[in-house]
Structure formats: structure tokens, C-alpha cells
C-alpha atoms as a PDB file:
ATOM      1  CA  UNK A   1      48.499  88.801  65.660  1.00  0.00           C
ATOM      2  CA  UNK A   2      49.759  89.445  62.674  1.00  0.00           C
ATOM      3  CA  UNK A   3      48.249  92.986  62.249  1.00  0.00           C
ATOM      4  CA  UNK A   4      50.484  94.326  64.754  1.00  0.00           C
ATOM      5  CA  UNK A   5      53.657  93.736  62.339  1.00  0.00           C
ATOM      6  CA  UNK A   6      54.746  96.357  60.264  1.00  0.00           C
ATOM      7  CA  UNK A   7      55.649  94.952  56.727  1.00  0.00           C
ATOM      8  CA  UNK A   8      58.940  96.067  54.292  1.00  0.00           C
ATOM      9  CA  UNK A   9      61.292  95.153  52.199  1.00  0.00           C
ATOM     10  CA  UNK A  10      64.867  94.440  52.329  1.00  0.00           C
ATOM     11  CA  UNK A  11      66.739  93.535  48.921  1.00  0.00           C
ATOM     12  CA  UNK A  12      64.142  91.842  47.074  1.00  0.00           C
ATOM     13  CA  UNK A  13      63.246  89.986  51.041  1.00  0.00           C
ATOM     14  CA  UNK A  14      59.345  90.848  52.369  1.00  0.00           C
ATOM     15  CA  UNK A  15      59.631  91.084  56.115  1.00  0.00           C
ATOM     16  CA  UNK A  16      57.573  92.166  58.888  1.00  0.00           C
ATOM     17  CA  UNK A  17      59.181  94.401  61.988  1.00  0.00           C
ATOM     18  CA  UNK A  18      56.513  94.367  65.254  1.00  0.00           C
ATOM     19  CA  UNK A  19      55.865  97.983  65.919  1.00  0.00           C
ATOM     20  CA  UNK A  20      54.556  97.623  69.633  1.00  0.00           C
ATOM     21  CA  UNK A  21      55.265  95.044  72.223  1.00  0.00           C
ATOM     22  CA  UNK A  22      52.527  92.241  72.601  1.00  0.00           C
ATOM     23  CA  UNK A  23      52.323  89.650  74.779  1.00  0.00           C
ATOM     24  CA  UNK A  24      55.475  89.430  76.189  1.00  0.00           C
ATOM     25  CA  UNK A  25      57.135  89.806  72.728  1.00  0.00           C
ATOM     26  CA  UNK A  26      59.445  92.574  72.086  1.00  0.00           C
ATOM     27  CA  UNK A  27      58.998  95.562  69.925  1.00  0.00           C
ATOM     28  CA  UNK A  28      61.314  95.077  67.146  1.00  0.00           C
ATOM     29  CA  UNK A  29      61.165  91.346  66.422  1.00  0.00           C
ATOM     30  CA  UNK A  30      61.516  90.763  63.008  1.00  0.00           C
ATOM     31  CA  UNK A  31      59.922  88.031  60.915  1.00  0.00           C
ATOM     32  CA  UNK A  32      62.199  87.444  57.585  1.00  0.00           C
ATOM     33  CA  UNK A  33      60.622  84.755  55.273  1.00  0.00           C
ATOM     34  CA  UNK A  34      59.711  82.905  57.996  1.00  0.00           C
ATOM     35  CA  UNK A  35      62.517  83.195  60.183  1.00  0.00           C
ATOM     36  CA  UNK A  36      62.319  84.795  63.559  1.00  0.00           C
ATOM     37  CA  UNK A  37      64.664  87.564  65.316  1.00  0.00           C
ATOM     38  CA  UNK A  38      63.533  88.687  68.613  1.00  0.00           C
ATOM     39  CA  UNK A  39      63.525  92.074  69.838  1.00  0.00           C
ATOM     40  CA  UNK A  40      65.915  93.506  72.470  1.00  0.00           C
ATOM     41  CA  UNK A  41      63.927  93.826  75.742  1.00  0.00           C
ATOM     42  CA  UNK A  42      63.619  97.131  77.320  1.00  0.00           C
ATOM     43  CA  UNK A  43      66.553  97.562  80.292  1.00  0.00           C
ATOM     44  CA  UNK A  44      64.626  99.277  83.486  1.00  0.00           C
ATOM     45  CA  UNK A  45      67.092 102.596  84.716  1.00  0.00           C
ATOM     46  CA  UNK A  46      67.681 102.922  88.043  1.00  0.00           C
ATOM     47  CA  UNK A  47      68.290 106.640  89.448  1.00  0.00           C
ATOM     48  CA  UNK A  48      69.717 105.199  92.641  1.00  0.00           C
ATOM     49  CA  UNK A  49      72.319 102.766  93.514  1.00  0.00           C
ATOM     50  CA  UNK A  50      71.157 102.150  96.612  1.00  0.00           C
ATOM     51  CA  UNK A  51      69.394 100.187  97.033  1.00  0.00           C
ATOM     52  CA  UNK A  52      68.057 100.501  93.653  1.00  0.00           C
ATOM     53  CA  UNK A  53      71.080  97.569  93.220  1.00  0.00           C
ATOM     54  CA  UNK A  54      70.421  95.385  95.507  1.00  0.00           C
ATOM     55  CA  UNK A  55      66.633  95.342  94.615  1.00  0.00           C
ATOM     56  CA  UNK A  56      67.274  94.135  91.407  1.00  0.00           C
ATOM     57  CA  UNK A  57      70.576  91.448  91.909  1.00  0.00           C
ATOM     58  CA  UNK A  58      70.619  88.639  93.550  1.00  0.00           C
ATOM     59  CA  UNK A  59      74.012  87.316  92.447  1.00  0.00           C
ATOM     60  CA  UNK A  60      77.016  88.692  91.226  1.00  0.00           C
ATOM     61  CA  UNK A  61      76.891  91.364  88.330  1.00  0.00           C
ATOM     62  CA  UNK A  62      79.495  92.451  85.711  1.00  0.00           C
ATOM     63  CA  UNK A  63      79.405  96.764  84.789  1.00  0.00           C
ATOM     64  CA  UNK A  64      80.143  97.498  81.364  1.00  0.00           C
ATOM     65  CA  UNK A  65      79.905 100.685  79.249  1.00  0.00           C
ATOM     66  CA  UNK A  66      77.155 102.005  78.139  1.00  0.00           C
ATOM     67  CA  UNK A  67      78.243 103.576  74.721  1.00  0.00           C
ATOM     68  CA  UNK A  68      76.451 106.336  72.776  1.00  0.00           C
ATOM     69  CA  UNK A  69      75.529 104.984  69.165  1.00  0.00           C
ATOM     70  CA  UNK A  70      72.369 102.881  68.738  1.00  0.00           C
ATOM     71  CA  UNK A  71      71.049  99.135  69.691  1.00  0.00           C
ATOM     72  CA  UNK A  72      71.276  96.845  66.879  1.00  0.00           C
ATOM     73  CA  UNK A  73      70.683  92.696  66.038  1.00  0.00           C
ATOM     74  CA  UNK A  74      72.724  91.015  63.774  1.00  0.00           C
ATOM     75  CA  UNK A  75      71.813  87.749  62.782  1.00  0.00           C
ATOM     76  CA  UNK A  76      72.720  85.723  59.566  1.00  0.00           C
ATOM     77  CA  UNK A  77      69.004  84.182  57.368  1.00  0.00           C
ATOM     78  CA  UNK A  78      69.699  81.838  54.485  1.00  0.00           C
ATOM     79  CA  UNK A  79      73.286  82.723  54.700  1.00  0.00           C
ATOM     80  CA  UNK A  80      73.232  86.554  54.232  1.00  0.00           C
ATOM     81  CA  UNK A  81      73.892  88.575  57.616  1.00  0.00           C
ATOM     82  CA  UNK A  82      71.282  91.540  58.340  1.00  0.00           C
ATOM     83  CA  UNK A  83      71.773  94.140  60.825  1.00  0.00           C
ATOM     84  CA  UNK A  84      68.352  95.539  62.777  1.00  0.00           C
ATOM     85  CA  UNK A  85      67.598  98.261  64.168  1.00  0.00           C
ATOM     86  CA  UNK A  86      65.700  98.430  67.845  1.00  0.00           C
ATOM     87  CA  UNK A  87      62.495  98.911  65.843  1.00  0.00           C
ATOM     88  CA  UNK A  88      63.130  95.999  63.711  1.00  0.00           C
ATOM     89  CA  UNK A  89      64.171  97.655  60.601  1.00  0.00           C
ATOM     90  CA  UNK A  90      66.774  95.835  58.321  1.00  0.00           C
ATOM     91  CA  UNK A  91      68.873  98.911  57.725  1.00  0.00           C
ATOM     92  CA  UNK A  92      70.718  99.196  54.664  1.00  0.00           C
ATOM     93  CA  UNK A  93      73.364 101.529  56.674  1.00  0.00           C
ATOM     94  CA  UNK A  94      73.772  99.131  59.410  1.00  0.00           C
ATOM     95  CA  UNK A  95      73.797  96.005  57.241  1.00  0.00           C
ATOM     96  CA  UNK A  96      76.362  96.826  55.102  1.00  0.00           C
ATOM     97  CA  UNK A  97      78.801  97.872  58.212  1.00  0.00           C
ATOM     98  CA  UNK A  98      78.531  94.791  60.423  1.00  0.00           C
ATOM     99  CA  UNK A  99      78.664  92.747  56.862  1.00  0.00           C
ATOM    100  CA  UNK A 100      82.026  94.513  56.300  1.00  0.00           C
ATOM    101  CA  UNK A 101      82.656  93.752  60.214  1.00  0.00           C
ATOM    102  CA  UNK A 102      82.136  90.239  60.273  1.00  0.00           C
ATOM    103  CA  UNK A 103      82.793  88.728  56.610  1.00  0.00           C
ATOM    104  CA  UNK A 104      83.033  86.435  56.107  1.00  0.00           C
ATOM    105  CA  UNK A 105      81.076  85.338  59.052  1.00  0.00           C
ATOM    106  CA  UNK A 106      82.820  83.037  60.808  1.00  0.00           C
ATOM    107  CA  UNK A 107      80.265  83.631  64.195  1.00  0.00           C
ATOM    108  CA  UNK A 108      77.440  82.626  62.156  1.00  0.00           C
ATOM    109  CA  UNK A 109      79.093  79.562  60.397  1.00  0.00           C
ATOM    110  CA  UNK A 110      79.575  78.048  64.396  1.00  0.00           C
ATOM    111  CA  UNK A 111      76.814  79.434  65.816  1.00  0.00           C
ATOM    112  CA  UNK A 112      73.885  80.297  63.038  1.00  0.00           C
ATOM    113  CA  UNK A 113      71.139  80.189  65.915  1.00  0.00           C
ATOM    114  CA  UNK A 114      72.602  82.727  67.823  1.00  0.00           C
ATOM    115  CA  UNK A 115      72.285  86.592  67.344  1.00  0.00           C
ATOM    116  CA  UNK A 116      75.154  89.091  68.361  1.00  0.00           C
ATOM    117  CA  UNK A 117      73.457  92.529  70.072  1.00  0.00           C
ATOM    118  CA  UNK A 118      75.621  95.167  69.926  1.00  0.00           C
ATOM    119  CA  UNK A 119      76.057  98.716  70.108  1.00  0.00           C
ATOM    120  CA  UNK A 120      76.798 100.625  66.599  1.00  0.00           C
ATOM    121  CA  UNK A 121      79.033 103.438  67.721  1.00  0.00           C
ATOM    122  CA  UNK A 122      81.056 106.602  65.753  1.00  0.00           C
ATOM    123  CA  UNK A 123      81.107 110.115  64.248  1.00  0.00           C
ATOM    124  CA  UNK A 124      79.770 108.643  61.081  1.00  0.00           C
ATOM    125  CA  UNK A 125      76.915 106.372  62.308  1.00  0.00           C
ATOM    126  CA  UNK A 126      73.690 107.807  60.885  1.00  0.00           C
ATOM    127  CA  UNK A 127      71.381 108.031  64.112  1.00  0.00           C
ATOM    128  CA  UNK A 128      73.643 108.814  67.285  1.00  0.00           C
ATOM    129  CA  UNK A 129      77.043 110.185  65.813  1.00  0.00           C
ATOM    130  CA  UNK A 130      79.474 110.564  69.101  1.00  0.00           C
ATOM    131  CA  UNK A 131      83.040 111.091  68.519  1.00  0.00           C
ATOM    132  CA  UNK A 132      85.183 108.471  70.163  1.00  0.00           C
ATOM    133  CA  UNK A 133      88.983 108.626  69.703  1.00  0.00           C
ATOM    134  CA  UNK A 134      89.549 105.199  69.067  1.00  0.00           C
ATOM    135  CA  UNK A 135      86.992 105.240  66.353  1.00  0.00           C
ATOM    136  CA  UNK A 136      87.523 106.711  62.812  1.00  0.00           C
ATOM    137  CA  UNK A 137      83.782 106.492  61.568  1.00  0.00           C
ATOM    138  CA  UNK A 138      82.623 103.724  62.831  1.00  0.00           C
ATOM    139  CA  UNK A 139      82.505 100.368  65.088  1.00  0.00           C
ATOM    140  CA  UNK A 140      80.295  97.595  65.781  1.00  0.00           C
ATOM    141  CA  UNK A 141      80.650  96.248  69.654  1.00  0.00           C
ATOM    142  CA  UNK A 142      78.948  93.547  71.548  1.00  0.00           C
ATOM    143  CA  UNK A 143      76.855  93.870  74.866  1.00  0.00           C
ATOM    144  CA  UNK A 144      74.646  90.414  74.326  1.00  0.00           C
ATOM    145  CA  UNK A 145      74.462  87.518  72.515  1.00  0.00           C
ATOM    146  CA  UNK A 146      71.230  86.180  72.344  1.00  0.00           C
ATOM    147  CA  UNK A 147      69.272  82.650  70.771  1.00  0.00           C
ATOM    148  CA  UNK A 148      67.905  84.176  67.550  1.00  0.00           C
ATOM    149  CA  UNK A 149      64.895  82.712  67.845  1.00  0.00           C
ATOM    150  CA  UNK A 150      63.697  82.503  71.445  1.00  0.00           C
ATOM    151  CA  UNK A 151      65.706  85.974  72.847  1.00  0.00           C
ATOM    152  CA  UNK A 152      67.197  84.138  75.481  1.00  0.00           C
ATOM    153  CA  UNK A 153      70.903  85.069  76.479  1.00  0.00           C
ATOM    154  CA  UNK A 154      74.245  83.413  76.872  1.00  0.00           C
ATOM    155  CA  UNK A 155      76.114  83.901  80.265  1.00  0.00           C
ATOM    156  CA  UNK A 156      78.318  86.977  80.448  1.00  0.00           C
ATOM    157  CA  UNK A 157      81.294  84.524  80.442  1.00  0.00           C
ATOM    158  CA  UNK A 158      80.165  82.757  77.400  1.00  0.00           C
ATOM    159  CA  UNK A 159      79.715  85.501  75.448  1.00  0.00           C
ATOM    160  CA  UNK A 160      82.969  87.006  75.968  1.00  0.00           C
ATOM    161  CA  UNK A 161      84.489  83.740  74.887  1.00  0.00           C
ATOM    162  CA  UNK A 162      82.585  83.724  72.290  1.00  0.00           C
ATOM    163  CA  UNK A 163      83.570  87.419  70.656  1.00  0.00           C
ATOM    164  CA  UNK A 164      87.301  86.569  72.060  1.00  0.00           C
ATOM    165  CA  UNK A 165      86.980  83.397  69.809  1.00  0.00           C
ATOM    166  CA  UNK A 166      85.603  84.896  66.879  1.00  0.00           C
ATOM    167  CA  UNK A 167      87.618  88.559  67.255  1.00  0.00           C
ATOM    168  CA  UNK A 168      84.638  90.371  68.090  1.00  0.00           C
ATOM    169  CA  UNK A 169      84.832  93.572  69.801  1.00  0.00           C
ATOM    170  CA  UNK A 170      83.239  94.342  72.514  1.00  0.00           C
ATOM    171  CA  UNK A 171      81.923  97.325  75.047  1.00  0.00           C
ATOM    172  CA  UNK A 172      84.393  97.892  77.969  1.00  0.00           C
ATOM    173  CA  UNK A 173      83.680  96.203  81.002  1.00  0.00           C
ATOM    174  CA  UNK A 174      84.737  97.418  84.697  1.00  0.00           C
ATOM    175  CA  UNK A 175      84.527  94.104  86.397  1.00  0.00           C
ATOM    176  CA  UNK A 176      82.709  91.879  88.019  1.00  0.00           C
ATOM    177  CA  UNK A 177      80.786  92.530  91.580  1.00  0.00           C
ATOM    178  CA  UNK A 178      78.817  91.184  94.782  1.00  0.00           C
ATOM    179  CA  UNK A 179      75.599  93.860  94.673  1.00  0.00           C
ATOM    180  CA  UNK A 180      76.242  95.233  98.262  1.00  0.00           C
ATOM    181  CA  UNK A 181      79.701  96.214  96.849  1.00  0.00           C
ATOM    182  CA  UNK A 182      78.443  97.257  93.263  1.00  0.00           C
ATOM    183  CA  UNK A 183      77.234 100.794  94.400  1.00  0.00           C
ATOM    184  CA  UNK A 184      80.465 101.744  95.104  1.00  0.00           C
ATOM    185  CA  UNK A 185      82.284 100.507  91.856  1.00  0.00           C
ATOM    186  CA  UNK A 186      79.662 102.075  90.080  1.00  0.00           C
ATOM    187  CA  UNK A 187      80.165 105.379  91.522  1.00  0.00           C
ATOM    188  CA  UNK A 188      83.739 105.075  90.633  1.00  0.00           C
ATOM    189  CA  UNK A 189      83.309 104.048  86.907  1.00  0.00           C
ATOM    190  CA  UNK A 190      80.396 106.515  86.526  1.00  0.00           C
ATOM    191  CA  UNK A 191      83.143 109.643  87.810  1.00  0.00           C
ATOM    192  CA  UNK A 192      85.588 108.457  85.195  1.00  0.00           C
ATOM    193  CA  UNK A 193      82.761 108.476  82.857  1.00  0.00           C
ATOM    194  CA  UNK A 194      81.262 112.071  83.208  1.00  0.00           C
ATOM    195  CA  UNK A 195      84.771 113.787  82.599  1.00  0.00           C
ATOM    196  CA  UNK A 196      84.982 112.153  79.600  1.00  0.00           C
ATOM    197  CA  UNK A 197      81.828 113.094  78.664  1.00  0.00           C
ATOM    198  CA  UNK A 198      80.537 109.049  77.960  1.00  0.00           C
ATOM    199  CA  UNK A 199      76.956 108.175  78.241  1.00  0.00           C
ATOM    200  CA  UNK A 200      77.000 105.586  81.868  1.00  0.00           C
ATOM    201  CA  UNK A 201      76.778 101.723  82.238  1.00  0.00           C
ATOM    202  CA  UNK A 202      74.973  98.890  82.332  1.00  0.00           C
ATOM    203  CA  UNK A 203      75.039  96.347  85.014  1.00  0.00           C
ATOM    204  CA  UNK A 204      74.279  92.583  84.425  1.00  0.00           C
ATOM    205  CA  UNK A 205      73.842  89.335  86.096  1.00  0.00           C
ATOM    206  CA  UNK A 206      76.709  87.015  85.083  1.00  0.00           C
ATOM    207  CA  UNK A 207      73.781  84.483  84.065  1.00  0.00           C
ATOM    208  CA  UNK A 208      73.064  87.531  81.466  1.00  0.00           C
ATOM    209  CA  UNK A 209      69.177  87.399  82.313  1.00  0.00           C
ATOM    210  CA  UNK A 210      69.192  90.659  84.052  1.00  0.00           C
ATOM    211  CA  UNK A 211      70.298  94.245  83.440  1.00  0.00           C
ATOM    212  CA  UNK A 212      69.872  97.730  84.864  1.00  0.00           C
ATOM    213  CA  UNK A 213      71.296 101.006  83.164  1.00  0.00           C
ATOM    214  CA  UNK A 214      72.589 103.900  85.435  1.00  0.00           C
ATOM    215  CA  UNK A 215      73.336 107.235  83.128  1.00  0.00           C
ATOM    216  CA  UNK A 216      75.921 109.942  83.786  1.00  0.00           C
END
């Protein structure tokens, strides 16, 4: 199994990055000396709300901003915090920003099995540069947190406690909704959204175990 990781380095670390998904395991998880960090999963696009919605909720659903930057994992191994990329790169770029972010890590010193997923977002960020006025080069803000090891989530409520706790920022959210009324907020949000030229949003169950992305 093995053979499908990719192998690098990361200051003076060997690590291996899975290239392809396999076996229910997501592209992008990361093996550092031993140490595990899942992948993001992939989030299935619908290109209708109805009933493209309803298909896919059973329960009640936040909305929250998609922003235009690129996926990354943070998670703290033998007491140094890395940031990866959705491929499972430890980027130098990317590490040193959401060290500068969150030093001196008090998320991790809580909560050192967890992993914060975020979006990396600004006119300076190397991959996706998007020029948002509140951001002067740029910002690190959370869409998931996630068990480090296993992928699994935390609640939508937990996690905003969490980052409210710890003074993390976070993507905007637009409330939270029953799915036969959803199609309707989303419409809403997603008008706002196209005149000021931002990317969409994602929806997600308030248990945090599913999401669907809808795009401007």
C-alpha cells in the first residue's frame, strides 16, 4: 500500500503524501514519521438546488462561504505545526503563515488530535491570489475541524466554539436551514455573492458529516 505514497522532505522530516485515493482513503493524507493526517474528502457540486438539496440533507444544514484561495490541513507533529496542501504537500509557504497565525498554538496545546481545515485566502497567497478587501496579503480561515488521525469531523457548533475559543477566524456563514427552505436562502446568498464577484458556498449538515458546494 505503501507504493501509492509519494515520498519528500520537509525540514530535515521524511514524509510520504498519497497521490491517488485508495480504499476509501483520501488523496492527500500525509504520513509524517509515523504520524497520520488524513486527506480532505472530495465535496460532490450540485448544479441544482432543487432538489439537488433535498437529495442530499436530511437534517438541518448551515451555508457558509465558499472563499477563493486553496484547501489546506494544519495539524501540529511532535510539537511543530505543518500546514498541507490538498495533495498532501507540507508547504513551506503555507507552513510558515498559519505558524505565524496560530503561535504559539494554543488550539493544538488543548486539542493536539484534532486538525483545523481551512481555506488560505489573499492577493499574496501563492496558488489562488483573489483580492479581498479585508485582507492585506493574506488570511488563514476555518471551514472544518477534523480528528487528525481518523478524518472524522466535529459538529458545526463545536467547531465554531472551538475557533471562537481559540480566536480563530473563520469563513462567513449565512445561517442555519431546514433543506426544503435551503434553496431559497441559497439563492439569496448566491445573488449577493455574484455582484461581488466571490466564488459560491458550501452547505453542511450541522453534524458536519455532509457537504455540497453550489458555485456562482
Amino acid at each position: 500500500a505503501l507504493a501509492a505514497f509519494g515520498r519528500d522532505i520537509f525540514e530535515g522530516r521524511r514524509y510520504r503524501h498519497l497521490t491517488d485515493a485508495r480504499h476509501g482513503i483520501e488523496r492527500g493524507t500525509a504520513i509524517v514519521e509515523g504520524v497520520v493526517v488524513r486527506g480532505f474528502p472530495s465535496i460532490p457540486r450540485t448544479l441544482v438546488l432543487e432538489p439537488g438539496i433535498e437529495d442530499h440533507f436530511d437534517g438541518r444544514l448551515t451555508i457558509e462561504e465558499k472563499r477563493n484561495g486553496y484547501n489546506v490541513r494544519v495539524a501540529r507533529i511532535d510539537g511543530e505545526i505543518f500546514g498541507f496542501t490538498r495533495g498532501g504537500y507540507i508547504c513551506p509557504y503555507t507552513t510558515s503563515k498559519v505558524r505565524d497565525v496560530l503561535e504559539p498554538g494554543s488550539f493544538f496545546e488543548s486539542h493536539p488530535a484534532l486538525m483545523l481545515c481551512g481555506e488560505l485566502i489573499g492577493p499574496e497567497n501563492p496558488y489562488t491570489p483573489h483580492e479581498y478587501p479585508e485582507v492585506e496579503s493574506a488570511a488563514f480561515e476555518v471551514f472544518d475541524i477534523r480528528n487528525r488521525e481518523t478524518g472524522r469531523p466535529l459538529a458545526v457548533d463545536r467547531r465554531r466554539e472551538l475557533c471562537d475559543r481559540h480566536d480563530l477566524a473563520t469563513v462567513p456563514d449565512f445561517g442555519e436551514y431546514d433543506p426544503a427552505e435551503a434553496a431559497d436562502a441559497v439563492r439569496e446568498v448566491i445573488d449577493d455573492l455574484d455582484r461581488e464577484g466571490k466564488e459560491g458556498v458550501v452547505l453542511q449538515s450541522m453534524e458536519g458529516t455532509r457537504q455540497l458546494k453550489y458555485t456562482t
